[in-house]
C-alpha atoms as a PDB file:
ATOM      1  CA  UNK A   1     -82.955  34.127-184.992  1.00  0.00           C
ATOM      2  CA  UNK A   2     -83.495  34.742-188.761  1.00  0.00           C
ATOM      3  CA  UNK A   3     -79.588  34.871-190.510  1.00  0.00           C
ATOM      4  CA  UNK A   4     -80.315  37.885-192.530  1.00  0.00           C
ATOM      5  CA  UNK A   5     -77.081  37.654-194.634  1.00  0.00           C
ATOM      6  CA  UNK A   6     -78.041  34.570-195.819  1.00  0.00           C
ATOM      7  CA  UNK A   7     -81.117  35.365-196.650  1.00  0.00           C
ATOM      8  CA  UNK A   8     -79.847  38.600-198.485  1.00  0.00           C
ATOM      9  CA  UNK A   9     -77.413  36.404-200.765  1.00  0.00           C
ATOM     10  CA  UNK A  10     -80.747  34.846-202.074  1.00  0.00           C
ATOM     11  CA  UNK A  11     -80.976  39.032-203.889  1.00  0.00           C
ATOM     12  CA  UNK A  12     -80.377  39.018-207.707  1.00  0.00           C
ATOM     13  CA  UNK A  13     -79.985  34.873-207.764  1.00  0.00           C
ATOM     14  CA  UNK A  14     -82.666  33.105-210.956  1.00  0.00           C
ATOM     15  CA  UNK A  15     -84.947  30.418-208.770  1.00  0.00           C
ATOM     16  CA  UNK A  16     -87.624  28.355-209.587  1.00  0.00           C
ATOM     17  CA  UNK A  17     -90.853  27.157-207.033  1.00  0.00           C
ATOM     18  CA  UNK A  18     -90.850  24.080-206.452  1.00  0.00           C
ATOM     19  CA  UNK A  19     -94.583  23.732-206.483  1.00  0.00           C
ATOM     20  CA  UNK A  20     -96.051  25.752-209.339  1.00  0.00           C
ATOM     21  CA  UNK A  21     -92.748  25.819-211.603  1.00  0.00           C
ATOM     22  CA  UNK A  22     -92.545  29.429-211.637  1.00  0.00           C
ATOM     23  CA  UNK A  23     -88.766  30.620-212.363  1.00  0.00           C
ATOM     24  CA  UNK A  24     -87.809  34.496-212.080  1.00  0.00           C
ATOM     25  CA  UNK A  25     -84.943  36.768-210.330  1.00  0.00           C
ATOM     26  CA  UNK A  26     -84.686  37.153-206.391  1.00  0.00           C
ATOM     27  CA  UNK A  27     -85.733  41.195-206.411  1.00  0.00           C
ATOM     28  CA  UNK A  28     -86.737  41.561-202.717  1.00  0.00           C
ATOM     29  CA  UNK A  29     -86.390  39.652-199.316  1.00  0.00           C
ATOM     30  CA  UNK A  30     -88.698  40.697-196.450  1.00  0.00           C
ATOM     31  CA  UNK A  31     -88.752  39.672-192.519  1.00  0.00           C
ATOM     32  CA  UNK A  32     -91.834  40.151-190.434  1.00  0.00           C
ATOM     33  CA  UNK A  33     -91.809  40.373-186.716  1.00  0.00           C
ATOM     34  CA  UNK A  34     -92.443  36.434-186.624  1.00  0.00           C
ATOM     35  CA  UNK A  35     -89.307  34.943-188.380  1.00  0.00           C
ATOM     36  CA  UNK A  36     -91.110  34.542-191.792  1.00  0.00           C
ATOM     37  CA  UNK A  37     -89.050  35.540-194.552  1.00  0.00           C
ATOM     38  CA  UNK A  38     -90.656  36.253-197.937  1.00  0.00           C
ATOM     39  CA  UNK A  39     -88.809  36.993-201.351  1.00  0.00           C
ATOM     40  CA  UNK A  40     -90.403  38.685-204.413  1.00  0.00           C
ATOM     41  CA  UNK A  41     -89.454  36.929-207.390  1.00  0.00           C
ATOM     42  CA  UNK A  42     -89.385  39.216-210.265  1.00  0.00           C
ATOM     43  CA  UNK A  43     -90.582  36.851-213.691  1.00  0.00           C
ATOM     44  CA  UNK A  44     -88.523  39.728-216.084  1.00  0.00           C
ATOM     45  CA  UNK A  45     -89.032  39.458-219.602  1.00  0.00           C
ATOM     46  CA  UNK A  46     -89.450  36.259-221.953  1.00  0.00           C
ATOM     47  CA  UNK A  47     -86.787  35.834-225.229  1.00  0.00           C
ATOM     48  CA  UNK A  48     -88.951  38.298-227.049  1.00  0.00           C
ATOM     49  CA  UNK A  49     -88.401  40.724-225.109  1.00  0.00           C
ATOM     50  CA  UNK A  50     -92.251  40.690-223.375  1.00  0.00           C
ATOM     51  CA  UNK A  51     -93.709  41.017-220.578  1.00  0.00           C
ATOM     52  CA  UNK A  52     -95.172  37.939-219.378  1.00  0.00           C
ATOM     53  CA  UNK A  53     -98.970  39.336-218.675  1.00  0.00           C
ATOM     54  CA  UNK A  54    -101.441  41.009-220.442  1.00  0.00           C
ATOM     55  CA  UNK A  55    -103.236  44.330-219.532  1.00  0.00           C
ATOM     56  CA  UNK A  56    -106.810  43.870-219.919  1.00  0.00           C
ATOM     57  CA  UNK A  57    -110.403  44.100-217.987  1.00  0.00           C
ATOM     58  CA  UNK A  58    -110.064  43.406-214.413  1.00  0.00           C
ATOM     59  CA  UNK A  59    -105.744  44.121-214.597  1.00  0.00           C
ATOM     60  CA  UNK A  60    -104.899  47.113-211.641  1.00  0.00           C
ATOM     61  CA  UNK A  61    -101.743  48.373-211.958  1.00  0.00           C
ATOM     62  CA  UNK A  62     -99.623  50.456-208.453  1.00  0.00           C
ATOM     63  CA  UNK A  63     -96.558  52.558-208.673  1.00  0.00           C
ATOM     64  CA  UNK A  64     -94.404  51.726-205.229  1.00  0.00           C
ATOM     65  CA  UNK A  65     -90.509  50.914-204.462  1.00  0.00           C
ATOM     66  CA  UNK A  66     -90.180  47.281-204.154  1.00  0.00           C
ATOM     67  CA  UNK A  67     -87.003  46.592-203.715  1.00  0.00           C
ATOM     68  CA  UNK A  68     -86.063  49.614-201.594  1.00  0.00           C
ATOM     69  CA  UNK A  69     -83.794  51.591-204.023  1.00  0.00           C
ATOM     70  CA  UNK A  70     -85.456  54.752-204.180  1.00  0.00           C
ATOM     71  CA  UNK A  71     -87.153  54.522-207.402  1.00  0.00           C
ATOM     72  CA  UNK A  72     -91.042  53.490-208.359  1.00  0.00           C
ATOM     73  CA  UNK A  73     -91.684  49.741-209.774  1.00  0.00           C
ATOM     74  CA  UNK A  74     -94.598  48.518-211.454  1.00  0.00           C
ATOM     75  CA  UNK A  75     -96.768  46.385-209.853  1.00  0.00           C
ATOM     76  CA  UNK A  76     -99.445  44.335-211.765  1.00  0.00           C
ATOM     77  CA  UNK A  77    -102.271  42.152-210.327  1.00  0.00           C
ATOM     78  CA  UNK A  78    -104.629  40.385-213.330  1.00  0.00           C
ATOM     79  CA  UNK A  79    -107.790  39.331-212.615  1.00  0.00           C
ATOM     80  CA  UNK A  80    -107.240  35.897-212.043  1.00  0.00           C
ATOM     81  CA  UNK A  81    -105.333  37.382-208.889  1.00  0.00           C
ATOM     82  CA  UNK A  82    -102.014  36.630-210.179  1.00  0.00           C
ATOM     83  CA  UNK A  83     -99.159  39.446-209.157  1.00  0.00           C
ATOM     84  CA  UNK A  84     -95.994  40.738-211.311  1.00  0.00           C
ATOM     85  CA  UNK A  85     -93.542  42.931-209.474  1.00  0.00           C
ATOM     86  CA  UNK A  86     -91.499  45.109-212.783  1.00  0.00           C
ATOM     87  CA  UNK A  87     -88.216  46.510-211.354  1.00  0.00           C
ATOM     88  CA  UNK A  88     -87.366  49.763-212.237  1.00  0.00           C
ATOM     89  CA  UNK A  89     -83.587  49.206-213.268  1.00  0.00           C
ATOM     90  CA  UNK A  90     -80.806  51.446-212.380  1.00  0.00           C
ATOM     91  CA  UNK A  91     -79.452  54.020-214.930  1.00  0.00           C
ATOM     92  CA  UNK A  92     -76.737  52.577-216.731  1.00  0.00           C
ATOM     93  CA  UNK A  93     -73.318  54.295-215.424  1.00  0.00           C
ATOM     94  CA  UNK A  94     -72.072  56.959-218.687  1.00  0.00           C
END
């Protein structure tokens, strides 16, 4: 049986693929009914303050709630078939 606290401590920690290199922020942890567990890893913004993708011919862009907290993220897909998850962030508390 999958430990699903566990696997929920992995939310909001910076990790890096060990394969491709590719280094973001835990934003999402899903189970399917076969014991695979699957995070999201959100890339967030580079030290200018950008995006790291480019809209262009053949980019699609979806509204839909991610990481289950009620509000609309972007998702991006480029044409080289390469996916970006952009978190909606919280409001910050007044």
């Amino acid at each position: 049986m999958t430990n699903v606290k566990k696997h929920l401590s992995l939310l909001g920690l910076k990790v890096k693929d060990k394969v491709t290199g590719y280094t973001g922020v835990v934003a999402s942890i899903g189970f399917d009914l076969y014991g695979c567990v699957q995070a999201i890893v959100n890339p967030g913004m580079d030290k200018d303050g950008k995006l790291p993708f480019k809209l262009g011919p053949g980019t699609h862009l979806a509204a839909a709630d991610v990481d289950g907290d009620g509000r609309e993220d972007l998702i991006v897909v480029n044409a080289e078939g390469q996916a970006w998850a952009v978190l909606n962030p919280a409001p910050k508390a007044q």
